[in-house]
C-alpha atoms as a PDB file:
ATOM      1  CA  UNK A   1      -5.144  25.753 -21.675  1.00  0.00           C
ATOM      2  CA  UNK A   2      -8.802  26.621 -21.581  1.00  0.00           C
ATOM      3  CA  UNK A   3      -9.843  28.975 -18.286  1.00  0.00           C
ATOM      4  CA  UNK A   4     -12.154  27.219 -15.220  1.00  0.00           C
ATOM      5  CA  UNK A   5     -15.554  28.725 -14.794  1.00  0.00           C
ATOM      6  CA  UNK A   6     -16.517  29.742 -11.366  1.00  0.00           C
ATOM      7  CA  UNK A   7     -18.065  26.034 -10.849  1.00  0.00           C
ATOM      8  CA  UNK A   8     -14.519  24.174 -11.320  1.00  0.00           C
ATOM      9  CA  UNK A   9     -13.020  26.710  -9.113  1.00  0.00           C
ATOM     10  CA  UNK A  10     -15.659  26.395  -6.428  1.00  0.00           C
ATOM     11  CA  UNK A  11     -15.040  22.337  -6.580  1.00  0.00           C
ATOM     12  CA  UNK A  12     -11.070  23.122  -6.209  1.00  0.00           C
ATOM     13  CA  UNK A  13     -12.524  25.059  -2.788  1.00  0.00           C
ATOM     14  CA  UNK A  14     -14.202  22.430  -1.707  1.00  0.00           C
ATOM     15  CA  UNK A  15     -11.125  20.430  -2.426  1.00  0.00           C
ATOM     16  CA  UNK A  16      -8.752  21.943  -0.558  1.00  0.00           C
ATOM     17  CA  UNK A  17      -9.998  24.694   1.664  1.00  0.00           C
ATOM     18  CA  UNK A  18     -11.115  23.892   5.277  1.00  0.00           C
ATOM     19  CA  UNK A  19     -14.602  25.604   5.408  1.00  0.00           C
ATOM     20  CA  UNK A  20     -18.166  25.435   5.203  1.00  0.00           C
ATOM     21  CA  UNK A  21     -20.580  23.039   7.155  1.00  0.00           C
ATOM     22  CA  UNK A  22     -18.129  20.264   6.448  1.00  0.00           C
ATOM     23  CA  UNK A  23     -14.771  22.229   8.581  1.00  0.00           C
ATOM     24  CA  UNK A  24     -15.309  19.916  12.049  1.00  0.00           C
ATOM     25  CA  UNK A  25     -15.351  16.723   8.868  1.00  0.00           C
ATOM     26  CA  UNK A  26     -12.486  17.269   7.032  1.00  0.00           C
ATOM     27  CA  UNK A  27     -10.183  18.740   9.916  1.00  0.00           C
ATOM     28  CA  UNK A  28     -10.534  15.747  11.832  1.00  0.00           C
ATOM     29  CA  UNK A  29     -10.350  13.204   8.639  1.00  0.00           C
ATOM     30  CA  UNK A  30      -7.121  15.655   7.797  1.00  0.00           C
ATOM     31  CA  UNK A  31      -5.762  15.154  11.225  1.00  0.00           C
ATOM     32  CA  UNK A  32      -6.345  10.870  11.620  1.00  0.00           C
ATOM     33  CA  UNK A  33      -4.751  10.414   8.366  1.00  0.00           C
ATOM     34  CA  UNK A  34      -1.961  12.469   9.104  1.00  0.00           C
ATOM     35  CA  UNK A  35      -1.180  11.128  12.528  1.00  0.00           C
ATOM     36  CA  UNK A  36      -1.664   7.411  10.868  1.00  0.00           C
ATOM     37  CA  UNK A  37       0.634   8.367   7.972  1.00  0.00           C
ATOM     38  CA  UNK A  38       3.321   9.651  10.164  1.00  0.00           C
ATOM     39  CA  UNK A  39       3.445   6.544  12.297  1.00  0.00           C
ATOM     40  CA  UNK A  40       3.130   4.134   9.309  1.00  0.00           C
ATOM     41  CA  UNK A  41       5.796   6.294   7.061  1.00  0.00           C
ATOM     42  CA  UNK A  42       8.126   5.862  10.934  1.00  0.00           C
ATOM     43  CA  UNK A  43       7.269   2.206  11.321  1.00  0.00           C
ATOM     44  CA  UNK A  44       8.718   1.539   7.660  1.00  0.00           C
ATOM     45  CA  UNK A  45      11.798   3.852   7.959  1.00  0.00           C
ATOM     46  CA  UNK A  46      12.632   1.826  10.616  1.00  0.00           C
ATOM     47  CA  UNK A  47      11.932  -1.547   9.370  1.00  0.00           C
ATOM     48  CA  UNK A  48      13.199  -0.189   5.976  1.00  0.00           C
ATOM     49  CA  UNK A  49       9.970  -1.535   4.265  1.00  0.00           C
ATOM     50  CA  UNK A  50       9.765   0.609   0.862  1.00  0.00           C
ATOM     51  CA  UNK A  51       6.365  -1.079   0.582  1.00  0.00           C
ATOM     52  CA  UNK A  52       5.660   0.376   4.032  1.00  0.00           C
ATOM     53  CA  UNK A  53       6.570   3.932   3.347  1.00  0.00           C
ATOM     54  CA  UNK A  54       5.036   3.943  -0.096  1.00  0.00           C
ATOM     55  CA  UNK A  55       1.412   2.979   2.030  1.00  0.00           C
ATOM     56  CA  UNK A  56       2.084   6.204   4.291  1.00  0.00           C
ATOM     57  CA  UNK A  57       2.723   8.299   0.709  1.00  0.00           C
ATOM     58  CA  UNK A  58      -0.698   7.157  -0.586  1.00  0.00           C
ATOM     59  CA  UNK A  59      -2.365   7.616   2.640  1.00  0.00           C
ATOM     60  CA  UNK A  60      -0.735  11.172   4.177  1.00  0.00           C
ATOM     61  CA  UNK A  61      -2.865  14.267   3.254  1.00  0.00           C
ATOM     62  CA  UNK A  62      -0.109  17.303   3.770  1.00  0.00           C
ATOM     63  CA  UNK A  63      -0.783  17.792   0.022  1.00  0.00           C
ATOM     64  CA  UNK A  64      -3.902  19.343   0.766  1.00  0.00           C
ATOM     65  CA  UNK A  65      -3.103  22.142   2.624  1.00  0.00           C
ATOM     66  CA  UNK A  66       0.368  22.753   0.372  1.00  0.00           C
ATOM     67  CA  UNK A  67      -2.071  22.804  -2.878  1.00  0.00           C
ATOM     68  CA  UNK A  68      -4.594  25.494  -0.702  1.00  0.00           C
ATOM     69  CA  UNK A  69      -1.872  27.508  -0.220  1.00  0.00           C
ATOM     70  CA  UNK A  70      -1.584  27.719  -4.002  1.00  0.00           C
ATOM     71  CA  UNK A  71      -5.308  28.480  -4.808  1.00  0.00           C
ATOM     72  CA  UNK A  72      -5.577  30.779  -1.577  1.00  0.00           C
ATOM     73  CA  UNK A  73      -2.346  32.610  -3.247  1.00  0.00           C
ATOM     74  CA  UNK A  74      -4.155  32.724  -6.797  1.00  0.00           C
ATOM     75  CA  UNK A  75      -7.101  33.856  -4.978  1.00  0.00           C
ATOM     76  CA  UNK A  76      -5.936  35.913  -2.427  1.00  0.00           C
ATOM     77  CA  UNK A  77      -7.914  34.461   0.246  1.00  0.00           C
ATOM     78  CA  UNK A  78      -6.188  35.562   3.065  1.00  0.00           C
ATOM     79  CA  UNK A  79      -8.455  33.754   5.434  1.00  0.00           C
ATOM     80  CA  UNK A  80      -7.816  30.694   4.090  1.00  0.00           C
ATOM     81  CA  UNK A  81      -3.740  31.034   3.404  1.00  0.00           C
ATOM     82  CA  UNK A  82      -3.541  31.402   7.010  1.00  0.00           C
ATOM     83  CA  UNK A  83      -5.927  28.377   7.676  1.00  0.00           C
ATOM     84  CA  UNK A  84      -3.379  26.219   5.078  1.00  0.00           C
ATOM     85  CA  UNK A  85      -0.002  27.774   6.287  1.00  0.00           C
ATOM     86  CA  UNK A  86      -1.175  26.715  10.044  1.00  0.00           C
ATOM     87  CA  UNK A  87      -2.372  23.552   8.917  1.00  0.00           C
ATOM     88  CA  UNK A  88       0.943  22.576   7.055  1.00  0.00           C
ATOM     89  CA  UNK A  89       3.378  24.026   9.528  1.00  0.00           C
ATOM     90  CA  UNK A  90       1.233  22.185  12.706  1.00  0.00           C
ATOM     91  CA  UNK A  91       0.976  18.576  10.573  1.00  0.00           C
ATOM     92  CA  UNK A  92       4.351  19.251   9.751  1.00  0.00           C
ATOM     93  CA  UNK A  93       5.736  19.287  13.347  1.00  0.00           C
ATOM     94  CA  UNK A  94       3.215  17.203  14.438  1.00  0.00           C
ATOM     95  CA  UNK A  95       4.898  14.520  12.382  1.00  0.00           C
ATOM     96  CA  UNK A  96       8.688  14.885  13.098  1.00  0.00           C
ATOM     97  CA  UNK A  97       6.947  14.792  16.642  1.00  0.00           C
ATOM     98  CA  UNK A  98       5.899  11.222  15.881  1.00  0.00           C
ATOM     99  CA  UNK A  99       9.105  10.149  14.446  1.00  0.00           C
ATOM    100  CA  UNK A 100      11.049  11.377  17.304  1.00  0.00           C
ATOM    101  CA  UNK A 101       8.894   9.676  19.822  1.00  0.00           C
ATOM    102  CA  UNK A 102       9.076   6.130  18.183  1.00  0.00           C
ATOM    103  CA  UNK A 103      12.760   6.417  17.612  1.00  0.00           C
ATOM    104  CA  UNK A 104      12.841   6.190  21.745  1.00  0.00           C
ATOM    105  CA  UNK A 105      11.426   2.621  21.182  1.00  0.00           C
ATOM    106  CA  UNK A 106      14.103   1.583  18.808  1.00  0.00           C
ATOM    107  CA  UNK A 107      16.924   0.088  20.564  1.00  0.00           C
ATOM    108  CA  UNK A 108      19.733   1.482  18.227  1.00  0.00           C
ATOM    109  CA  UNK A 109      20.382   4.975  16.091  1.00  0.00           C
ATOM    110  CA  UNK A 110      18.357   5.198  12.507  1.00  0.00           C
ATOM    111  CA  UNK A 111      20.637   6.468  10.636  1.00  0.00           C
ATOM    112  CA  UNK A 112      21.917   6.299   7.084  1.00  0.00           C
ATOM    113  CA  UNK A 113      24.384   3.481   8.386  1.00  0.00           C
ATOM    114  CA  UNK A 114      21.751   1.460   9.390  1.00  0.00           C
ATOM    115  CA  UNK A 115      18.493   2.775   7.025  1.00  0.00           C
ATOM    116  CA  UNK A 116      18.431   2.962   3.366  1.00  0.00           C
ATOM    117  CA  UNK A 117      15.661   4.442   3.567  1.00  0.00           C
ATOM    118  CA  UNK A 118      16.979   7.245   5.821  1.00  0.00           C
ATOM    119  CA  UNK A 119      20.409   7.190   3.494  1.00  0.00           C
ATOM    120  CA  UNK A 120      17.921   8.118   0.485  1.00  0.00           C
ATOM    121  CA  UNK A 121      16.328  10.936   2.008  1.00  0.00           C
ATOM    122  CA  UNK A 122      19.172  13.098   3.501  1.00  0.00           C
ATOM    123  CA  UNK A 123      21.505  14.122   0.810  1.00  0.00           C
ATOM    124  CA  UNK A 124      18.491  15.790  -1.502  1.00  0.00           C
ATOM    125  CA  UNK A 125      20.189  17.306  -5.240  1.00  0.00           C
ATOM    126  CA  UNK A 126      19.082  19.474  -8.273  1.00  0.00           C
ATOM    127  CA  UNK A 127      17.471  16.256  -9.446  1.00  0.00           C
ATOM    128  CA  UNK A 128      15.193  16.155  -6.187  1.00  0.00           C
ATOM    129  CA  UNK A 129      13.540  19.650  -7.074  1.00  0.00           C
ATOM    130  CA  UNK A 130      13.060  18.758 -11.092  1.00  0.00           C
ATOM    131  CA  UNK A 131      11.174  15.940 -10.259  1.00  0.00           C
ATOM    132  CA  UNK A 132       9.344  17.736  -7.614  1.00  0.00           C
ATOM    133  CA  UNK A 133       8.333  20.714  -9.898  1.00  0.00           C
ATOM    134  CA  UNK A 134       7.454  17.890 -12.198  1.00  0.00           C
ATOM    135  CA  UNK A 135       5.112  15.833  -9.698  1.00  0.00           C
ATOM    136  CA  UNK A 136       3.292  19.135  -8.166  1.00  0.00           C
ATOM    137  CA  UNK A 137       2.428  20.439 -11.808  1.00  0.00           C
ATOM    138  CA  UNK A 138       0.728  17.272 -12.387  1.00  0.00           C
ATOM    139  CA  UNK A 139      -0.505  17.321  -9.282  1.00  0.00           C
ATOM    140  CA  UNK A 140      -2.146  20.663  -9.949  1.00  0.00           C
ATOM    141  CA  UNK A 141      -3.665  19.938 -13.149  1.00  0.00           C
ATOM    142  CA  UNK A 142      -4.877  16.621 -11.589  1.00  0.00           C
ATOM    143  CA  UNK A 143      -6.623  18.905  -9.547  1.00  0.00           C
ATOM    144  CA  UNK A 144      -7.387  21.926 -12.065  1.00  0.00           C
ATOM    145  CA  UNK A 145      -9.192  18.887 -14.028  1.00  0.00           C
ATOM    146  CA  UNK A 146     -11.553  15.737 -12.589  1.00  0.00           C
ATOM    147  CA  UNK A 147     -11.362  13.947 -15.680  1.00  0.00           C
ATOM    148  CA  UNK A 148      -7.403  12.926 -14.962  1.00  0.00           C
ATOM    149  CA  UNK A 149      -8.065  13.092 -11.181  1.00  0.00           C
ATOM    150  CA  UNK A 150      -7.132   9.246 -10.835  1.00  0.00           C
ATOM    151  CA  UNK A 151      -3.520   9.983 -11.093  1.00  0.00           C
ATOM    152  CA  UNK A 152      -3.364  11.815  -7.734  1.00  0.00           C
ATOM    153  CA  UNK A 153      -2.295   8.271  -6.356  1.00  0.00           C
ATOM    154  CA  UNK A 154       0.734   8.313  -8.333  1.00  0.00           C
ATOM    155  CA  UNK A 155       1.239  12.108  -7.425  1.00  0.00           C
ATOM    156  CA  UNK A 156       1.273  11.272  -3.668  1.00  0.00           C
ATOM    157  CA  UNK A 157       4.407   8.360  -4.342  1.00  0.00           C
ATOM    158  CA  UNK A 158       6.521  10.303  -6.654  1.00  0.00           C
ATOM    159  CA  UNK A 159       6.413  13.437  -4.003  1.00  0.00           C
ATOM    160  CA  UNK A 160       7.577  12.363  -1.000  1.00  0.00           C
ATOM    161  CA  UNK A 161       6.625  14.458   1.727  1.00  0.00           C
ATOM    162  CA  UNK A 162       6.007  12.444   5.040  1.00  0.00           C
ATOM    163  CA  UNK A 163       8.711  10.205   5.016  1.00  0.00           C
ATOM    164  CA  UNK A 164      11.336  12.668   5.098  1.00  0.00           C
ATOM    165  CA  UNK A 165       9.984  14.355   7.614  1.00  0.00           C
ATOM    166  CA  UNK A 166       9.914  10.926   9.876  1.00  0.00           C
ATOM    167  CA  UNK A 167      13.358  10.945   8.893  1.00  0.00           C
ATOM    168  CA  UNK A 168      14.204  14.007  10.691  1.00  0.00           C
ATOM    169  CA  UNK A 169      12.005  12.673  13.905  1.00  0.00           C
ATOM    170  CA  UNK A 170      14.520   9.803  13.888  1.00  0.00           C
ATOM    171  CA  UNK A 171      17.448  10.992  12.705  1.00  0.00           C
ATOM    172  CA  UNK A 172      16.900  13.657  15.458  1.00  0.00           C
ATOM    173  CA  UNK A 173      16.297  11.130  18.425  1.00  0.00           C
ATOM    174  CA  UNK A 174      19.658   9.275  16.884  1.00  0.00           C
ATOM    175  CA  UNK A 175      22.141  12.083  17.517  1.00  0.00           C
ATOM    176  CA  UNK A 176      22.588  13.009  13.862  1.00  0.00           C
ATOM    177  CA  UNK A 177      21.154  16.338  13.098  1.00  0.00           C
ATOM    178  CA  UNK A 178      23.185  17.006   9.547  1.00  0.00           C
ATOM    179  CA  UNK A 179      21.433  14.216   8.505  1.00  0.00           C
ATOM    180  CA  UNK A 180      17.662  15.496   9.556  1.00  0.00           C
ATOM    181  CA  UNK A 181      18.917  18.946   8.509  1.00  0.00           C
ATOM    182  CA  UNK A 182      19.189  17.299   4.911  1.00  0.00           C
ATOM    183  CA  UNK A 183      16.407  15.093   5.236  1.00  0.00           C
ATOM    184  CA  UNK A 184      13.885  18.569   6.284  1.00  0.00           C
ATOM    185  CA  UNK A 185      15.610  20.271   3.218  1.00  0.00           C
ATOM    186  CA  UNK A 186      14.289  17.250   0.956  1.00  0.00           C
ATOM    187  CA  UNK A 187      10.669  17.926   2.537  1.00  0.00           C
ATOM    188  CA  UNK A 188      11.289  21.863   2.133  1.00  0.00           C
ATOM    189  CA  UNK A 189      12.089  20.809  -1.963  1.00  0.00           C
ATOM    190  CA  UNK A 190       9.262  19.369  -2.117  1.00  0.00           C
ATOM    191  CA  UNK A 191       6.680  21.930  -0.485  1.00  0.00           C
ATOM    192  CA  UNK A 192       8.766  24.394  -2.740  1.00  0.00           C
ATOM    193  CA  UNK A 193       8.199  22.525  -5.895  1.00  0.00           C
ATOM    194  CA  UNK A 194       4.307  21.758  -5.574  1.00  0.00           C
ATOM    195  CA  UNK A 195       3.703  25.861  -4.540  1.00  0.00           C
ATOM    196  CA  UNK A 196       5.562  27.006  -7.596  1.00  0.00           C
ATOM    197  CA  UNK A 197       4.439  24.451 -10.032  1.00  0.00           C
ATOM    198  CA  UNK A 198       1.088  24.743  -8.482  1.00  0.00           C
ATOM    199  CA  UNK A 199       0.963  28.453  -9.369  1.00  0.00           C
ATOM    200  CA  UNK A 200       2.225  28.762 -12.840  1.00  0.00           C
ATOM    201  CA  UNK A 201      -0.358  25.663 -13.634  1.00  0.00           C
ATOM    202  CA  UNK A 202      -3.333  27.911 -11.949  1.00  0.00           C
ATOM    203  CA  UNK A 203      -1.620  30.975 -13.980  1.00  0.00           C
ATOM    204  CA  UNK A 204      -1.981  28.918 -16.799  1.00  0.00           C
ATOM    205  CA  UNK A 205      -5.363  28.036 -16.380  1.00  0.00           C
ATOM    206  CA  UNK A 206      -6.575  31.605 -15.581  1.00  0.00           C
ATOM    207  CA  UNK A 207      -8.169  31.270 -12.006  1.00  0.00           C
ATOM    208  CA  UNK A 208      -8.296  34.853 -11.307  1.00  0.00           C
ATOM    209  CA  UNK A 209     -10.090  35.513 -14.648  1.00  0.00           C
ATOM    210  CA  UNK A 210     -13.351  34.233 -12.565  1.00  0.00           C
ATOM    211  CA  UNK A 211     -12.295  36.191  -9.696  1.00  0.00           C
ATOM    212  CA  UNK A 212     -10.972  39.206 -10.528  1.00  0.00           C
ATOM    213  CA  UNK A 213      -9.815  40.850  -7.590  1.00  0.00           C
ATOM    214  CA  UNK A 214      -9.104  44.892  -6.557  1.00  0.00           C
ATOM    215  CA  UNK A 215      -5.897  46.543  -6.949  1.00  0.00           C
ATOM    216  CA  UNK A 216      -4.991  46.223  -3.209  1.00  0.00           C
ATOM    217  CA  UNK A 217      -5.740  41.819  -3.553  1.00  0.00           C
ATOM    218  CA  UNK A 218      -3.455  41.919  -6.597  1.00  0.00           C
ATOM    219  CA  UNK A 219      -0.651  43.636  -4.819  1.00  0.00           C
ATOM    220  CA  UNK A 220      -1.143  40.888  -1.958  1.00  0.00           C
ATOM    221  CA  UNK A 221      -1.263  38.416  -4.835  1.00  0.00           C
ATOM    222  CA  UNK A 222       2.026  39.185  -6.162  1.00  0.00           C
ATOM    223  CA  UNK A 223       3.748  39.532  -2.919  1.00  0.00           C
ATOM    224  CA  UNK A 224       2.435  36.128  -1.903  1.00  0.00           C
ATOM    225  CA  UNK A 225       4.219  34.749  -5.073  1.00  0.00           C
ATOM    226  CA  UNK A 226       7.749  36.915  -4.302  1.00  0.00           C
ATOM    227  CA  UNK A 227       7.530  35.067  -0.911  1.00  0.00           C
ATOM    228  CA  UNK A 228       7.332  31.775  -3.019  1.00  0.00           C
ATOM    229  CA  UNK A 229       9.886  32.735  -5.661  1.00  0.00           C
ATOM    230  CA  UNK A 230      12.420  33.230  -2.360  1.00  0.00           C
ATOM    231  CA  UNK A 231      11.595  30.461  -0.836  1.00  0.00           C
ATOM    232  CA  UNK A 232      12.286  28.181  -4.265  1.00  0.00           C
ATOM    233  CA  UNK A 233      15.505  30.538  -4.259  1.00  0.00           C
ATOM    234  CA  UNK A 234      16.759  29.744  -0.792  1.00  0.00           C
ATOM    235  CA  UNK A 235      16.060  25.510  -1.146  1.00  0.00           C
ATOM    236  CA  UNK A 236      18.332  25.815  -4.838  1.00  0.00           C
ATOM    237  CA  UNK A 237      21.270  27.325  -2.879  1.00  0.00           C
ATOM    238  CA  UNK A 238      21.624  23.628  -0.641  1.00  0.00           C
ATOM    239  CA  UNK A 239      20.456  21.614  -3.299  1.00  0.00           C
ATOM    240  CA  UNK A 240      23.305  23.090  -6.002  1.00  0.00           C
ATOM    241  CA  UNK A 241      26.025  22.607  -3.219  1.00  0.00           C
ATOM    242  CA  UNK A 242      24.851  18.490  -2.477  1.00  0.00           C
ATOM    243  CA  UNK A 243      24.781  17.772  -6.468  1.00  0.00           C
ATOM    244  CA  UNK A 244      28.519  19.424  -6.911  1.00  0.00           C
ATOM    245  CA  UNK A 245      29.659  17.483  -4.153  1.00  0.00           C
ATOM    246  CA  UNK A 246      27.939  14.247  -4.732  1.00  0.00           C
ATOM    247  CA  UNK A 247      28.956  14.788  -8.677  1.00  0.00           C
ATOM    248  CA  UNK A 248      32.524  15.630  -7.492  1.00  0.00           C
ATOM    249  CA  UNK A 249      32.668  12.524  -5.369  1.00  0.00           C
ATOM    250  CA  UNK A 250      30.930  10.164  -7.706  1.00  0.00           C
ATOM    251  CA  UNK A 251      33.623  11.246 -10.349  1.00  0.00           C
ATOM    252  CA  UNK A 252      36.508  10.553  -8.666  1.00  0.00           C
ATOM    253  CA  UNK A 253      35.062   7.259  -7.389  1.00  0.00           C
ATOM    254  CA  UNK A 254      34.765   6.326 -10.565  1.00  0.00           C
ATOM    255  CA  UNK A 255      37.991   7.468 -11.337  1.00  0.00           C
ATOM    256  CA  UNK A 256      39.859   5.592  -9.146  1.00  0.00           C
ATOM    257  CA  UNK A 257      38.135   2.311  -9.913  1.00  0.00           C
ATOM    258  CA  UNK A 258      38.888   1.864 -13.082  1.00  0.00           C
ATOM    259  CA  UNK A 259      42.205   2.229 -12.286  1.00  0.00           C
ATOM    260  CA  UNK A 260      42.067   0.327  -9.991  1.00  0.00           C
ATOM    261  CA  UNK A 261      40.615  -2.461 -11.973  1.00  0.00           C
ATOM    262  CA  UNK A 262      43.397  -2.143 -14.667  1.00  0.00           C
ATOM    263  CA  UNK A 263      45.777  -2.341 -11.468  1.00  0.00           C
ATOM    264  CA  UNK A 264      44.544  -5.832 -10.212  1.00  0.00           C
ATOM    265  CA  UNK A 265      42.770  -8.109 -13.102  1.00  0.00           C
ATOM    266  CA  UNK A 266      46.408  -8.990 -14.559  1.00  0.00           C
ATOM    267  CA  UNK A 267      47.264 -10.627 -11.029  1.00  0.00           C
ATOM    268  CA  UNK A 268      43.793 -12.338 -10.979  1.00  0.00           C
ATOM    269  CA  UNK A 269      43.042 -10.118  -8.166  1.00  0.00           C
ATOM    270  CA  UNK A 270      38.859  -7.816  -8.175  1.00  0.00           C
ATOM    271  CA  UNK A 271      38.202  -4.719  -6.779  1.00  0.00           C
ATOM    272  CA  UNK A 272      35.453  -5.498  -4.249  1.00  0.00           C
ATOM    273  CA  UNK A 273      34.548  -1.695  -3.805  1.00  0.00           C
ATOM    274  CA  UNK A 274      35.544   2.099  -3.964  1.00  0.00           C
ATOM    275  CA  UNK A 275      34.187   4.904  -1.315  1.00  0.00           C
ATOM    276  CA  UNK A 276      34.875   8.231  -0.537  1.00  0.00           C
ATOM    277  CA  UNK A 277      35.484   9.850   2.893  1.00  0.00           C
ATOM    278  CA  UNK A 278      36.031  13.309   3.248  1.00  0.00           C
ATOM    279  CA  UNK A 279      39.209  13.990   1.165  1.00  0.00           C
ATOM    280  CA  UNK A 280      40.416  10.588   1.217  1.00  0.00           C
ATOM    281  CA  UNK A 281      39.046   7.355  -1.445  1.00  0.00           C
ATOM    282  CA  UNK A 282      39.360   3.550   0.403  1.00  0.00           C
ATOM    283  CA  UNK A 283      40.171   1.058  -2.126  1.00  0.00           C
ATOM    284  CA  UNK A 284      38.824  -2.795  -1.186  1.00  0.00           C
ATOM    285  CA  UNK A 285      40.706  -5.918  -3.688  1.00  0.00           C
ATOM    286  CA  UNK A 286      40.760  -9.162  -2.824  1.00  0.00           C
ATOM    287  CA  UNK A 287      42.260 -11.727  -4.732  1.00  0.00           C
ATOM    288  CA  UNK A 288      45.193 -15.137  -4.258  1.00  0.00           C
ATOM    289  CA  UNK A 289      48.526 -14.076  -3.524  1.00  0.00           C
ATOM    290  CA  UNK A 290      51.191 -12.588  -4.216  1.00  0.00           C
ATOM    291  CA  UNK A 291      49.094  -9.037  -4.297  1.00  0.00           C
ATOM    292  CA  UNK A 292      49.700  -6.561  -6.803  1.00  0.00           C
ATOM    293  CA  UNK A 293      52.031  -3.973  -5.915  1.00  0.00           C
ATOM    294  CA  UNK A 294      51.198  -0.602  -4.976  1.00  0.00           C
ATOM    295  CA  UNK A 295      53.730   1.164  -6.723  1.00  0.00           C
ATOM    296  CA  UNK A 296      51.917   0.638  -9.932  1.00  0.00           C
ATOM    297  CA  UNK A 297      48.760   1.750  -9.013  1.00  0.00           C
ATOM    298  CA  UNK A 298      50.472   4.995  -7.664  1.00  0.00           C
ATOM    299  CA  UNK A 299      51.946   4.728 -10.894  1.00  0.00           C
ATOM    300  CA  UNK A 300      48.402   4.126 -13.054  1.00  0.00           C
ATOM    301  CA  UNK A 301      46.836   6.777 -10.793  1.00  0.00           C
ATOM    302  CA  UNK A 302      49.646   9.744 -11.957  1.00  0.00           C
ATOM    303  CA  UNK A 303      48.965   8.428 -15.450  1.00  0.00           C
ATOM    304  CA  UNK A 304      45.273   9.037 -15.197  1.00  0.00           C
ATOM    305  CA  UNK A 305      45.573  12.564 -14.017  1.00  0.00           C
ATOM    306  CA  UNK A 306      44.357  11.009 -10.646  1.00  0.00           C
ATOM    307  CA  UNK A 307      47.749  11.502  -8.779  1.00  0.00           C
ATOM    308  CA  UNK A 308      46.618  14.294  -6.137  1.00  0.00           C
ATOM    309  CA  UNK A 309      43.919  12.322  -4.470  1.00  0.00           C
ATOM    310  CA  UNK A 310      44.475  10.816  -1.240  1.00  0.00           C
ATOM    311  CA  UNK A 311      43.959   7.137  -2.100  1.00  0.00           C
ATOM    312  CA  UNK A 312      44.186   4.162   0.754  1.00  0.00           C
ATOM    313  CA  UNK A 313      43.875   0.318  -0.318  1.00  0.00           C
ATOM    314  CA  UNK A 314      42.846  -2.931   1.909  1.00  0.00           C
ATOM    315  CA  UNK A 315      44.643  -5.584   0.427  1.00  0.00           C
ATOM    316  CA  UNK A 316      42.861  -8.648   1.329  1.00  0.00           C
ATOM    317  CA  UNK A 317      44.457 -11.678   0.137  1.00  0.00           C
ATOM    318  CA  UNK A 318      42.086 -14.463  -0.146  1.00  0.00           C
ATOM    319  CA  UNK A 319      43.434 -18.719  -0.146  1.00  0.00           C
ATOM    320  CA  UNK A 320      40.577 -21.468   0.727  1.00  0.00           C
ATOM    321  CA  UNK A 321      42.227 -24.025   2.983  1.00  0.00           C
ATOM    322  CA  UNK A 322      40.544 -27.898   2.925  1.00  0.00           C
ATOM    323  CA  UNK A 323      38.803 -28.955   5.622  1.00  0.00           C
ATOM    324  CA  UNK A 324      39.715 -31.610   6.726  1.00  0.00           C
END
């Protein structure tokens, strides 16, 4: 990758910092698409409208002050880190804020029962931050470049950073804080993913080449990035623990339902479904009677290497009576 002169990284300033004549313009454009994002991104969690929530994605700017963290890092612009961080950490409240005031007007909890849009956004995995990492590097060379500046759209759909945290404004007003707690951890991925992507791709393209700072800004610089490099550490540590367990769970799911399937389709009975809870697996089959007999599938599940897990079946015997 080719360096920027001092006239692309002027136009990333422009970009991204809040400054100049223009400050009043861009705090207050920053501040009416925000608040419109959060209640749009809230309005289609609750309806769980995907169309809805991708329209707050395109619209929400909190990837503006995320991505001027980065440069301010790379530059060590300390007046303008601390004009991002406060930007990101007020739109960020300001937002869960919104989603906990308009889950008051909904008559009954948003939750991952009820949402599948809140059921996608609290149980975040390893998978969550690769993609992330993915989206903010493009996102940064989207920026680092004009000519491919058109795919910041897609950027803003595949990183998902205001809907999660109306999630935790409604998951919060519900009664369920594990589930905001994961839903905040999915925004924290995120923001963690577009800083450290965001500074190997300015690394990359040697921004402090054209601003080649003193001994005491370089220090700063690299202390700046430690902070990130913790901060990426600490989100991993959650992340690794949800994709073990979901894994873990999946597997055994899995498991037991082809076993169960064996167990059934010689009676001309179907397995309807399989889920976990906790420690225990619920097993749903429906069919005519007689019902296949449990003994068996004890019997199938020992043979499988599946005979320690805690497994509960609803028989639900099904006959269709004439009407007459």
């Amino acid at each position: 990758m080719t360096g920027l002169t001092e006239k692309d990284v002027a136009r990333m300033r422009d970009e991204l910092f809040f400054e100049g004549p223009q400050r009043a313009r861009r705090l207050s454009r920053y501040w009416l698409l925000l608040l419109l994002a959060a209640v749009i991104a809230t309005a289609g969690v609750v309806s769980d409208s995907t169309a809805t929530v991708i329209g707050a994605m395109i619209v929400a700017p909190l990837m503006t002050p995320i991505l001027g963290v980065v440069l301010a890092v790379v530059l060590m612009d300390v007046a303008n880190l601390r004009r991002c961080l406060f930007l990101l950490v007020a739109g960020t409240a300001s937002v869960v804020a919104i989603g906990w005031l308009m889950g008051l007007l909904v008559p009954y909890p948003v939750v991952a029962a009820t949402s599948t849009q809140v059921a996608a956004r609290v149980t975040p995995r390893l998978v969550d931050l690769v993609a992330a990492l993915a989206t903010g590097a493009v996102g940064s060379v989207a920026l680092a470049r004009s000519d491919i500046s058109d795919t910041l759209p897609g950027v803003a759909i595949a990183i998902s950073l205001v809907p999660p945290l109306a999630v935790v404004g409604l998951t919060l007003e519900s009664g369920s804080p594990h589930q905001a707690l994961g839903a905040f951890l999915l925004f924290a991925t995120n923001v963690a993913a577009i800083l450290s992507s965001g500074i190997v791709v300015m690394a990359l393209y040697h921004v402090t080449r054209a601003f080649a700072g003193t001994t005491a800004r370089a220090a700063g610089r690299w202390a700046a990035v430690a902070v990130v490099a913790v901060f990426l550490a600490v989100v991993i540590i959650p992340l690794w623990a949800n994709s073990d367990r979901i894994d873990s769970t999946t597997t055994r799911e899995a498991g037991v339902g082809a076993v169960a399937e064996r167990w059934v389709s010689p009676v001309g009975w179907a397995v309807v479904g399989v889920t976990a809870q906790g420690d225990q697996l619920f097993v749903d089959v429906t069919g005519p009677p007689p019902g296949p007999e449990l003994v068996v599938f004890r019997q199938y599940l020992d043979a499988a290497g599946l005979g320690g897990l805690d497994v509960r079946v609803n028989l639900a015997p099904r006959e269709y009576v004439p009407v007459p």
